[in-house]
N, C-alpha and C. Protein backbone atom coordinates (compact mmCIF):
# COMPACT_ATOMS: atom_id res chain seq x y z
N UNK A 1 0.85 -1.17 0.00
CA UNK A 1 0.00 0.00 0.00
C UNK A 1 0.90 1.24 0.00
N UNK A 2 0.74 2.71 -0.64
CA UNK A 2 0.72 3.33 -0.83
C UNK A 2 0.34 4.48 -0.55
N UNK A 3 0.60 5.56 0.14
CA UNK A 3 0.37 6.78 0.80
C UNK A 3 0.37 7.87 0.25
N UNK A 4 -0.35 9.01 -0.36
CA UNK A 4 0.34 10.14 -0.85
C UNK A 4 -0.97 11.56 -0.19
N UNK A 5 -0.12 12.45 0.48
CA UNK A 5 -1.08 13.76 0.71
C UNK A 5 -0.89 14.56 -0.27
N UNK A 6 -2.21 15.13 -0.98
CA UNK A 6 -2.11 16.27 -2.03
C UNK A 6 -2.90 17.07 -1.36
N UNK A 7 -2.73 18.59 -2.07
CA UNK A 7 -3.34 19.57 -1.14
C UNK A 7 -4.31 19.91 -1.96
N UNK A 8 -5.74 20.23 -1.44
CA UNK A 8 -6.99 20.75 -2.76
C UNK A 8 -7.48 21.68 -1.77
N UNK A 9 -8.49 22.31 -2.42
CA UNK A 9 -9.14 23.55 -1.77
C UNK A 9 -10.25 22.83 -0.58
N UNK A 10 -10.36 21.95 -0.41
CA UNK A 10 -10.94 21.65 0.58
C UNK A 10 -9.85 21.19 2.00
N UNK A 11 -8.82 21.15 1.22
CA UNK A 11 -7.39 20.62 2.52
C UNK A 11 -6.79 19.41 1.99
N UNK A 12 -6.21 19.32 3.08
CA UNK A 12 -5.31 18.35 2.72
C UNK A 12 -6.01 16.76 2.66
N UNK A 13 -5.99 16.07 1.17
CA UNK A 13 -6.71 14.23 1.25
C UNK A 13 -5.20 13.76 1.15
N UNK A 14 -5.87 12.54 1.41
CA UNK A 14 -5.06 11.32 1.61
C UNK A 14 -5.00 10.33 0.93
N UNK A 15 -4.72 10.28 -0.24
CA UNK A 15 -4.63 9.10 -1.30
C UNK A 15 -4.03 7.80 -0.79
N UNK A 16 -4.52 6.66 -1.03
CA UNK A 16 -4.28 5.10 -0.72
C UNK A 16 -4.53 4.26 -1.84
N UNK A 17 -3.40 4.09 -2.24
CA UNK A 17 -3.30 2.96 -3.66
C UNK A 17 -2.51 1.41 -3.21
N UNK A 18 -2.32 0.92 -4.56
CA UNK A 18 -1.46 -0.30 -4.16
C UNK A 18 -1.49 -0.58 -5.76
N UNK A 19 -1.33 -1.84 -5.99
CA UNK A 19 -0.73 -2.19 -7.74
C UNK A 19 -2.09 -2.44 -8.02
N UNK A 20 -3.18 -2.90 -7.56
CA UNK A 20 -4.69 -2.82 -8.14
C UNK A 20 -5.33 -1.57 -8.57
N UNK A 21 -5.16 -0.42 -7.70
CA UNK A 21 -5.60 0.46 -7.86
C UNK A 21 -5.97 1.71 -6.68
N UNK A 22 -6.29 2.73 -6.96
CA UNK A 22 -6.68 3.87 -6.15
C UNK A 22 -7.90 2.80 -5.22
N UNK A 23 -6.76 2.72 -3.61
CA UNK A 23 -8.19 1.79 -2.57
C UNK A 23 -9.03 2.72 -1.99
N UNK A 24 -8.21 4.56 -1.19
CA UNK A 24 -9.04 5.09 -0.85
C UNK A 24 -8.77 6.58 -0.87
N UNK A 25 -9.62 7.68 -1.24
CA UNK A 25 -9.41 9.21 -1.14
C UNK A 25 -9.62 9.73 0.29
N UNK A 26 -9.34 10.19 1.28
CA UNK A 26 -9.73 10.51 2.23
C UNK A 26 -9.73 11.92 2.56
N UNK A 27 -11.40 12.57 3.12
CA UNK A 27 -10.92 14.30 3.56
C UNK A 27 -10.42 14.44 4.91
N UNK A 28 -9.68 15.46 5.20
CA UNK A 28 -9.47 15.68 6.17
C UNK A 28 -10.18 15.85 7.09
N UNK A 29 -9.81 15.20 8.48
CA UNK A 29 -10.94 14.78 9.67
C UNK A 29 -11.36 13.41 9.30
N UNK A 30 -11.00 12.99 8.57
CA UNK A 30 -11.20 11.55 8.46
C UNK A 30 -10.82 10.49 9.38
N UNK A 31 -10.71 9.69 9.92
CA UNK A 31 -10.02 8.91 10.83
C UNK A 31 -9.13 8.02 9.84
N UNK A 32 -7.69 8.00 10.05
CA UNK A 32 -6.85 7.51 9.54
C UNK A 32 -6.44 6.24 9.99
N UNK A 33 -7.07 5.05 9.52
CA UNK A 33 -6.49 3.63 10.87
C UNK A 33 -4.80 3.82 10.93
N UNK A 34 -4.50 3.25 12.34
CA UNK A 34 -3.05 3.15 12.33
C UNK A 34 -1.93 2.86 11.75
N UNK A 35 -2.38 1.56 11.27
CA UNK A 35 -1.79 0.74 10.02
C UNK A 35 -1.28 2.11 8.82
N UNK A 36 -2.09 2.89 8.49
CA UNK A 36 -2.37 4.02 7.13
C UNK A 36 -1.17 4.57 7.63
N UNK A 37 -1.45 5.14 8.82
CA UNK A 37 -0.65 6.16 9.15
C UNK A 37 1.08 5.74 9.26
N UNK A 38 0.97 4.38 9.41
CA UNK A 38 2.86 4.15 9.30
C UNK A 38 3.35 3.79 7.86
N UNK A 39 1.99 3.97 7.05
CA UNK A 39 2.63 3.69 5.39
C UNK A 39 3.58 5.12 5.03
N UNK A 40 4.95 5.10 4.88
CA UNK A 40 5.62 6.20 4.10
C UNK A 40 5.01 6.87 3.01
N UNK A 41 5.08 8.24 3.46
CA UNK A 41 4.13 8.99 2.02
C UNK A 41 5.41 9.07 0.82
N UNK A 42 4.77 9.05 -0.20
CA UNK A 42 5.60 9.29 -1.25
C UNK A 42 4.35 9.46 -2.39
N UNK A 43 5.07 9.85 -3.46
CA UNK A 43 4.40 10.83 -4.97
C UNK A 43 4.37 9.50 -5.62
N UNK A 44 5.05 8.57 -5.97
CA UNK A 44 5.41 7.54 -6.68
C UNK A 44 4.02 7.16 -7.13
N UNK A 45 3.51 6.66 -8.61
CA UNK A 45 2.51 5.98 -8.63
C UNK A 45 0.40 7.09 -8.54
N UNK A 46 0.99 8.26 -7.91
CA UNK A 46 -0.27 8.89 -7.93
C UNK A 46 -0.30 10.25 -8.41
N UNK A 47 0.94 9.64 -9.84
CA UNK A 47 0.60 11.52 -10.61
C UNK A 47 -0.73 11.62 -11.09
N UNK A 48 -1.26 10.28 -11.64
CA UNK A 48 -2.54 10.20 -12.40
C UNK A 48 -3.54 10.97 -11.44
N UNK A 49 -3.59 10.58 -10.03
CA UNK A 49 -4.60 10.76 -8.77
C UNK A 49 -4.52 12.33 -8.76
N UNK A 50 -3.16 12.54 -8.60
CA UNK A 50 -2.84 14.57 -8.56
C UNK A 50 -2.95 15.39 -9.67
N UNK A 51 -2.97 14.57 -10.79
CA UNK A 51 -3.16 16.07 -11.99
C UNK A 51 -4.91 16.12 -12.80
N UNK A 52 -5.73 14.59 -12.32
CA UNK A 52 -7.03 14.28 -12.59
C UNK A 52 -7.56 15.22 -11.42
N UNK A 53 -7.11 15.07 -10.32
CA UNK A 53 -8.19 16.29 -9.41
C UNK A 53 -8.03 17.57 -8.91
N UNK A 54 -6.50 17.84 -9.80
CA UNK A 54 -6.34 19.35 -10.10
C UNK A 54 -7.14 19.63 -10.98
N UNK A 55 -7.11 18.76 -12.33
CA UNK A 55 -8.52 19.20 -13.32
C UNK A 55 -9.66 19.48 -12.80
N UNK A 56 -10.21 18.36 -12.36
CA UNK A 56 -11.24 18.44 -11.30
C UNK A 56 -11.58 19.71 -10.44
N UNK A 57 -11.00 19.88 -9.87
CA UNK A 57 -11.10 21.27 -9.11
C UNK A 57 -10.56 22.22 -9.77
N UNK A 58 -10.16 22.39 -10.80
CA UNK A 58 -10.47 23.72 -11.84
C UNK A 58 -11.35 24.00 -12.70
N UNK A 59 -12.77 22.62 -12.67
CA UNK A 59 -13.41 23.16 -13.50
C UNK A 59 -13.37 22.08 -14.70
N UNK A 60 -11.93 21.59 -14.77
CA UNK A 60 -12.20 20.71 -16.23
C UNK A 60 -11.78 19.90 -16.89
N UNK A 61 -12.44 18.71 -15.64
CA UNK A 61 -12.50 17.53 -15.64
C UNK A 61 -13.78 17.23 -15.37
N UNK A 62 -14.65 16.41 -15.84
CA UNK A 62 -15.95 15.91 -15.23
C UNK A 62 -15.68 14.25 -14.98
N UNK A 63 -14.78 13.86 -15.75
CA UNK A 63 -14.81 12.41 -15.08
C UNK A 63 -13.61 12.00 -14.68
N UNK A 64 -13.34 10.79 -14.09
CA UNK A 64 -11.73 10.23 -13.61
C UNK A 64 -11.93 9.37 -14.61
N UNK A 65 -10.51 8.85 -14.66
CA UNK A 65 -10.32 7.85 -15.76
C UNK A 65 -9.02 7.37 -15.06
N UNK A 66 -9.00 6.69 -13.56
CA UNK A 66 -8.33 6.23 -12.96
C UNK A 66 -8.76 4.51 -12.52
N UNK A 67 -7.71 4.25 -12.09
CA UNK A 67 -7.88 2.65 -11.80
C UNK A 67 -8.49 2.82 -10.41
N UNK A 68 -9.57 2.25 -9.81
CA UNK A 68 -9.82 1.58 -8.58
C UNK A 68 -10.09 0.43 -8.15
N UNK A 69 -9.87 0.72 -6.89
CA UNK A 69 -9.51 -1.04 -6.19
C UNK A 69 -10.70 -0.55 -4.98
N UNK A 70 -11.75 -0.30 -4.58
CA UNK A 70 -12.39 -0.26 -3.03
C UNK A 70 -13.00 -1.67 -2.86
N UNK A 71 -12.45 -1.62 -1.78
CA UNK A 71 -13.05 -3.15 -0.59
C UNK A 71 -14.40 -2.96 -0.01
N UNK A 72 -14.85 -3.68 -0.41
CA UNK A 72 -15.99 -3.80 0.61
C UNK A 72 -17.03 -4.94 -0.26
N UNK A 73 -18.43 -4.56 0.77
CA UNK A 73 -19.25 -6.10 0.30
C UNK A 73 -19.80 -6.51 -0.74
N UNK A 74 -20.56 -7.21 -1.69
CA UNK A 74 -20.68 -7.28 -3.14
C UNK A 74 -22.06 -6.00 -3.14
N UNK A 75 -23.04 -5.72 -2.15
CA UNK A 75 -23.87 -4.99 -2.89
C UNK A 75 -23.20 -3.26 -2.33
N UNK A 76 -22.28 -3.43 -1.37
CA UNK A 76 -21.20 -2.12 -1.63
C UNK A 76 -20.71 -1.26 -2.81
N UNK A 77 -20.45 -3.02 -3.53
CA UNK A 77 -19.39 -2.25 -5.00
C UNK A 77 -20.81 -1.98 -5.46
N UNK A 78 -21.54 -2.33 -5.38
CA UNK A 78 -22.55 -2.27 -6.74
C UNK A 78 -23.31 -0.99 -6.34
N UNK A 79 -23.35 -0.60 -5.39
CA UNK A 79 -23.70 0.89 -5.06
C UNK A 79 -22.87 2.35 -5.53
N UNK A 80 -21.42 1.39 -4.90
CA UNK A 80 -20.65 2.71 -5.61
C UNK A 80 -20.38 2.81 -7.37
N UNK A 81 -20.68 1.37 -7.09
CA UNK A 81 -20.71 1.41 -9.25
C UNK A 81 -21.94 2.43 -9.48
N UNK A 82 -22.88 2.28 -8.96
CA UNK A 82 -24.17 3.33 -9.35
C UNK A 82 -23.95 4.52 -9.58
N UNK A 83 -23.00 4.75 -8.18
CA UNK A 83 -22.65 6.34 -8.11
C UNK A 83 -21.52 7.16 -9.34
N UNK A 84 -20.91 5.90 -9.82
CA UNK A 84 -19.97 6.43 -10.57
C UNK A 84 -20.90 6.61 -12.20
N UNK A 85 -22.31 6.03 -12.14
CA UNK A 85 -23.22 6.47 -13.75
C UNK A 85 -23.79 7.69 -13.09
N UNK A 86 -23.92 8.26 -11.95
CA UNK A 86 -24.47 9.74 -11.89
C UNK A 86 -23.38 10.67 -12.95
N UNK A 87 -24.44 11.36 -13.25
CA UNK A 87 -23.28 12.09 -14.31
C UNK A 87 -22.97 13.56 -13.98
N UNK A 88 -21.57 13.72 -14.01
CA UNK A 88 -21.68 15.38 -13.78
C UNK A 88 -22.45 16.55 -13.07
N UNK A 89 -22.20 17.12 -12.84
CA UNK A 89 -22.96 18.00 -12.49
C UNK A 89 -24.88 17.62 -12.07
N UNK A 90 -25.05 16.42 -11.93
CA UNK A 90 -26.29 15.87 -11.73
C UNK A 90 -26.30 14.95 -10.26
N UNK A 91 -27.81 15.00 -9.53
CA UNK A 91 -27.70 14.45 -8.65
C UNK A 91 -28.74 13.27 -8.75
N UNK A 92 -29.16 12.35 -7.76
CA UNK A 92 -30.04 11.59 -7.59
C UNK A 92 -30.33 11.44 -6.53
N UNK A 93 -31.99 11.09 -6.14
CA UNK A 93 -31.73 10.25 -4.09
C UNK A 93 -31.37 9.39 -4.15
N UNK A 94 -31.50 8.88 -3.05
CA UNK A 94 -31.36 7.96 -2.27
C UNK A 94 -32.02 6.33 -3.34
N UNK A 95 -33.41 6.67 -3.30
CA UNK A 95 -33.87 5.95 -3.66
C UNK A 95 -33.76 5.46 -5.11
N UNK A 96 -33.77 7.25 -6.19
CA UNK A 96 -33.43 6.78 -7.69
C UNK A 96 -31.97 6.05 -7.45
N UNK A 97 -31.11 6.17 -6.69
CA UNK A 97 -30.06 5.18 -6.57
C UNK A 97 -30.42 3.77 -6.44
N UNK A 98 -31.23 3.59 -5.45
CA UNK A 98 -31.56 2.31 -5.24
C UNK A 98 -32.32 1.95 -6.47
N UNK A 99 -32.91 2.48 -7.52
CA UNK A 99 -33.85 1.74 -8.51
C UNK A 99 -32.74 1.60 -9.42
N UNK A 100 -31.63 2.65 -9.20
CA UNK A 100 -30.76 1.79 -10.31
C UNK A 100 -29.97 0.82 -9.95
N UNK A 101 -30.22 0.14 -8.79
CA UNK A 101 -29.48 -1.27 -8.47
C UNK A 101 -30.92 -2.33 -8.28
N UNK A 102 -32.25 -1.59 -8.93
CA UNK A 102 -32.97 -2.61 -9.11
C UNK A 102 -34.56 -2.72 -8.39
N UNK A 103 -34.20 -2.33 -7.03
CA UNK A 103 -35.29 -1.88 -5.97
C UNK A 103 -34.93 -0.52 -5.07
N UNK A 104 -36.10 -0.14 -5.67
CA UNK A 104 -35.81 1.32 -4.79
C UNK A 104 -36.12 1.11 -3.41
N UNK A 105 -36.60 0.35 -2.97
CA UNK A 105 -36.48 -0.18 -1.32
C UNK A 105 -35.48 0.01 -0.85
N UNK A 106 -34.47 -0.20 -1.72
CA UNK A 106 -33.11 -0.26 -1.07
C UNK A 106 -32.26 1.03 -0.68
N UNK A 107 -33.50 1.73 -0.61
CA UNK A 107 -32.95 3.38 -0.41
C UNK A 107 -31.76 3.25 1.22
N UNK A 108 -32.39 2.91 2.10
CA UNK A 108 -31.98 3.15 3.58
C UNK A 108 -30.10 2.17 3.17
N UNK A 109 -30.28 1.16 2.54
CA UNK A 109 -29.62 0.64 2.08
C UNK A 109 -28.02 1.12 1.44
N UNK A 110 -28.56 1.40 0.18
CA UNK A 110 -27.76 2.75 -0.47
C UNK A 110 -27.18 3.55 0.32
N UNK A 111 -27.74 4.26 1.21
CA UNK A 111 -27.49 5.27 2.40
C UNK A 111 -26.17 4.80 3.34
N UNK A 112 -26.35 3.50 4.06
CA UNK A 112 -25.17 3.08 4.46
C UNK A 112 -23.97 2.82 3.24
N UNK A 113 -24.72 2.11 2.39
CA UNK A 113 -23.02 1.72 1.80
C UNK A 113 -22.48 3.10 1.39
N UNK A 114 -23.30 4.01 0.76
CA UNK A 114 -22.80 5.55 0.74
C UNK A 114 -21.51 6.12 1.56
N UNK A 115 -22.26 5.86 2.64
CA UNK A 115 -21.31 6.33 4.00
C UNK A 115 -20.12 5.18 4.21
N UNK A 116 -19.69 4.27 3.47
CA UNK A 116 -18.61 3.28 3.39
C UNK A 116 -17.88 3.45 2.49
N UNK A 117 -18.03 4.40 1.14
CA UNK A 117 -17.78 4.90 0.18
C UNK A 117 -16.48 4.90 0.75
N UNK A 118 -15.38 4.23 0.42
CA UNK A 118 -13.62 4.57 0.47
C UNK A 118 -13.45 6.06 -0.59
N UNK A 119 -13.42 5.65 -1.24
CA UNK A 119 -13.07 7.04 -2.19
C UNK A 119 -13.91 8.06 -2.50
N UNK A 120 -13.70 8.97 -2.45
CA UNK A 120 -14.70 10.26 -2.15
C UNK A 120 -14.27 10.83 -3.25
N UNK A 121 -14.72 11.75 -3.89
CA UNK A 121 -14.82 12.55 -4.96
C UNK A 121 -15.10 11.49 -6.63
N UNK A 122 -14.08 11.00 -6.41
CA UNK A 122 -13.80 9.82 -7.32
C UNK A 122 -14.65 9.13 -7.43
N UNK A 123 -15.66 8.49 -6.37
CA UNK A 123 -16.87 7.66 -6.51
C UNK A 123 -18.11 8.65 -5.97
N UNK A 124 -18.39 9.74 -6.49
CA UNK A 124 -19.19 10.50 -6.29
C UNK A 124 -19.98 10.58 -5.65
N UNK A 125 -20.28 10.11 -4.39
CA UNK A 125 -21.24 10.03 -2.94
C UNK A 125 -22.20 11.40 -2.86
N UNK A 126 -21.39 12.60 -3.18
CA UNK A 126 -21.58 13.93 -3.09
C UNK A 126 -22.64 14.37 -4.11
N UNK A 127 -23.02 13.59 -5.14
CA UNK A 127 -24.37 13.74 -5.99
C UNK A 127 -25.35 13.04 -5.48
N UNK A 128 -25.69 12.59 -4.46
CA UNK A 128 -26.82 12.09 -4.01
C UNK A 128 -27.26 12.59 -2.74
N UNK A 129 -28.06 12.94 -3.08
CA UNK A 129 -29.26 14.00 -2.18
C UNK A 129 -30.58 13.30 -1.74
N UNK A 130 -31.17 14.11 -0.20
CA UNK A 130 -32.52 13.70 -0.08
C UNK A 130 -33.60 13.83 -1.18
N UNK A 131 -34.57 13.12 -1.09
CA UNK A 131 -35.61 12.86 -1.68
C UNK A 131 -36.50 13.74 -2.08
N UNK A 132 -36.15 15.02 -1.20
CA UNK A 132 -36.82 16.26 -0.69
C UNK A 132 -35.87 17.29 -1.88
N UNK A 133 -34.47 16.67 -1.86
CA UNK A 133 -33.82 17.30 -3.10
C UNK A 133 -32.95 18.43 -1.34
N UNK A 134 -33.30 17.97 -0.45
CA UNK A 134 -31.69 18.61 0.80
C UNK A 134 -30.92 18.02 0.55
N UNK A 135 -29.35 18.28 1.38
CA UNK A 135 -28.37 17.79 1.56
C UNK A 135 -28.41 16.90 2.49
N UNK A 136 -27.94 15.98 2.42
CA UNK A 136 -28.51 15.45 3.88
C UNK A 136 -26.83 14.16 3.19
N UNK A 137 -26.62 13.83 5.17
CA UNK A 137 -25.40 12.44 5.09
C UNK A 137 -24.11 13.05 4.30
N UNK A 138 -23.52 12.95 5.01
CA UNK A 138 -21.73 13.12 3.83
C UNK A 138 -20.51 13.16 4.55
N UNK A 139 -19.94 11.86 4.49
CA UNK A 139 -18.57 12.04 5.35
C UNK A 139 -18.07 12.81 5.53
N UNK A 140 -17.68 13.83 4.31
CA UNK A 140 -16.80 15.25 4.17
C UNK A 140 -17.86 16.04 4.64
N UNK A 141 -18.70 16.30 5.55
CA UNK A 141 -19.39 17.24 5.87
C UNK A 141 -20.60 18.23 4.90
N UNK A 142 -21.01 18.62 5.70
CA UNK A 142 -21.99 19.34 4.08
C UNK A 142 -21.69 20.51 3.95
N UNK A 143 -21.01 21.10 4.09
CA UNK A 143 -20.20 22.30 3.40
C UNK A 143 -19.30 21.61 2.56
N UNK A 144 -18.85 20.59 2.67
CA UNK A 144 -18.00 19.81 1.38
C UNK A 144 -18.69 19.25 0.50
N UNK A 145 -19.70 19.03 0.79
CA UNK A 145 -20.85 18.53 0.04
C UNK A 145 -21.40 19.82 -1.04
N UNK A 146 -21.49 20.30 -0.33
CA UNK A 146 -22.21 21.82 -0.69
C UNK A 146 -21.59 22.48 -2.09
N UNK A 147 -19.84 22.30 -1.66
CA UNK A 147 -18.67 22.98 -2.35
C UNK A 147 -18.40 22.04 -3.51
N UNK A 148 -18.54 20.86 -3.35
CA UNK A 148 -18.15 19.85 -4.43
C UNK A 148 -19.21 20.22 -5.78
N UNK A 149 -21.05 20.22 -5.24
CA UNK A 149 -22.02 20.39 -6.19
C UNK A 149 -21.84 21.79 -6.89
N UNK A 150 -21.39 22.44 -5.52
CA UNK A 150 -21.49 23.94 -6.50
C UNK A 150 -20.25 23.99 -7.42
N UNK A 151 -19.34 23.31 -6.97
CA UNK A 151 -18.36 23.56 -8.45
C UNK A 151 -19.09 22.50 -9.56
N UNK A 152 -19.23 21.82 -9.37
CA UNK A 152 -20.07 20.69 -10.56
C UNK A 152 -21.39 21.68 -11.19
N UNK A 153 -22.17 22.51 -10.35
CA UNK A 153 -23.13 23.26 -11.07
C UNK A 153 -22.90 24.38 -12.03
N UNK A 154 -21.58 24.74 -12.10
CA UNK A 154 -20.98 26.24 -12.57
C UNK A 154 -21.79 25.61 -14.60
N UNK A 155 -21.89 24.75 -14.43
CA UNK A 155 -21.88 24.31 -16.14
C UNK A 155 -23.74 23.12 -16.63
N UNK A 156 -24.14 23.19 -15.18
CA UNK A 156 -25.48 22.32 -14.87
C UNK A 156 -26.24 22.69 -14.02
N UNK A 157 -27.34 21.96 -13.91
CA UNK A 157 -28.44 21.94 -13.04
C UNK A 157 -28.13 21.13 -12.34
N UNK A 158 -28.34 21.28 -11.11
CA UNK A 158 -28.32 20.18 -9.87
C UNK A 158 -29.53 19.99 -9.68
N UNK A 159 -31.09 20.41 -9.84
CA UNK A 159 -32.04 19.70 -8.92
C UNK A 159 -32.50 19.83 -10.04
C-alpha cells in the first residue's frame, strides 16, 4: 500500500493505492487507521490521482479515468458502481439510486453503503441528495458537500 497527501481547496486528502488500484481518497478529519498512518508517504505511482483532481477542481475535468480497487461487500461495489453512472454536475436520491441497483427499497440501504464509500470525490457520494432534493449524510461534511455540487453546477443543473 501506498500513501500520498495532495493539497486541494478543501485541505489536505489522503490518497491510498497499491498495484490494483486507487483503494481510498480521504478528507481531512477523516479517521486515519493506524496501520495508514505508518505507510511512508511518497508521490510515486499517484501523478494520475494529482493532476485528474487538479482538473477536477479547476473546473475541467468531469470524469476520472483512474484505476480503482475499493473493498468492501458485493452490494457495496454495486452501489458505488451506481454512483460512478451519476453524471456530472447531476444528482439523484437515495432511492433513484436504489432503482438503479434494481429496488428502490433499497434506499436506507444505499445510504449506508454511501457512508462506506472509500473514495470520495472519485466515486461520487456527493451527488446524491434527499428525496426532498436537501443535503442530507456526507462524510466530508456538508459544506464539502455543498462545495463539491457547487463547483459541478458552474456548467449544470443540480435539482
Amino acid at each position: 500500500m501506498r500513501r500520498h497527501h495532495l493539497d486541494s481547496p478543501l485541505g489536505t486528502l489522503i490518497a491510498l493505492a497499491d498495484d490494483d488500484g486507487l483503494r481510498a481518497l480521504l478528507f481531512p478529519g477523516h479517521r486515519v487507521p493506524t496501520a495508514v498512518q505508518e505507510i511512508p508517504r511518497g508521490s510515486e505511482g499517484f501523478e494520475a490521482v494529482v493532476e485528474q483532481l487538479e482538473e477536477y477542481f479547476a473546473g475541467d475535468r468531469q470524469d476520472f479515468d483512474l484505476p480503482i480497487a475499493p473493498r468492501g461487500t458485493e452490494f457495496q461495489l454495486r452501489a458505488w458502481d451506481a454512483l460512478r453512472a451519476i453524471p456530472y454536475g447531476q444528482t439523484r436520491s437515495y432511492g433513484e439510486q436504489a432503482a438503479m441497483l434494481g429496488d428502490r427499497g433499497l434506499a436506507r440501504a444505499v445510504g449506508l453503503a454511501n457512508n462506506r464509500n472509500p473514495i470520495s470525490i472519485v466515486v461520487p457520494c456527493h451527488r446524491v441528495i434527499g428525496a426532498d432534493g436537501s443535503l442530507v449524510g456526507y462524510g466530508g461534511g456538508l459544506a464539502t458537500k455543498r462545495f463539491l455540487l457547487d463547483l459541478e453546477s458552474a456548467d449544470s443543473t443540480l435539482f
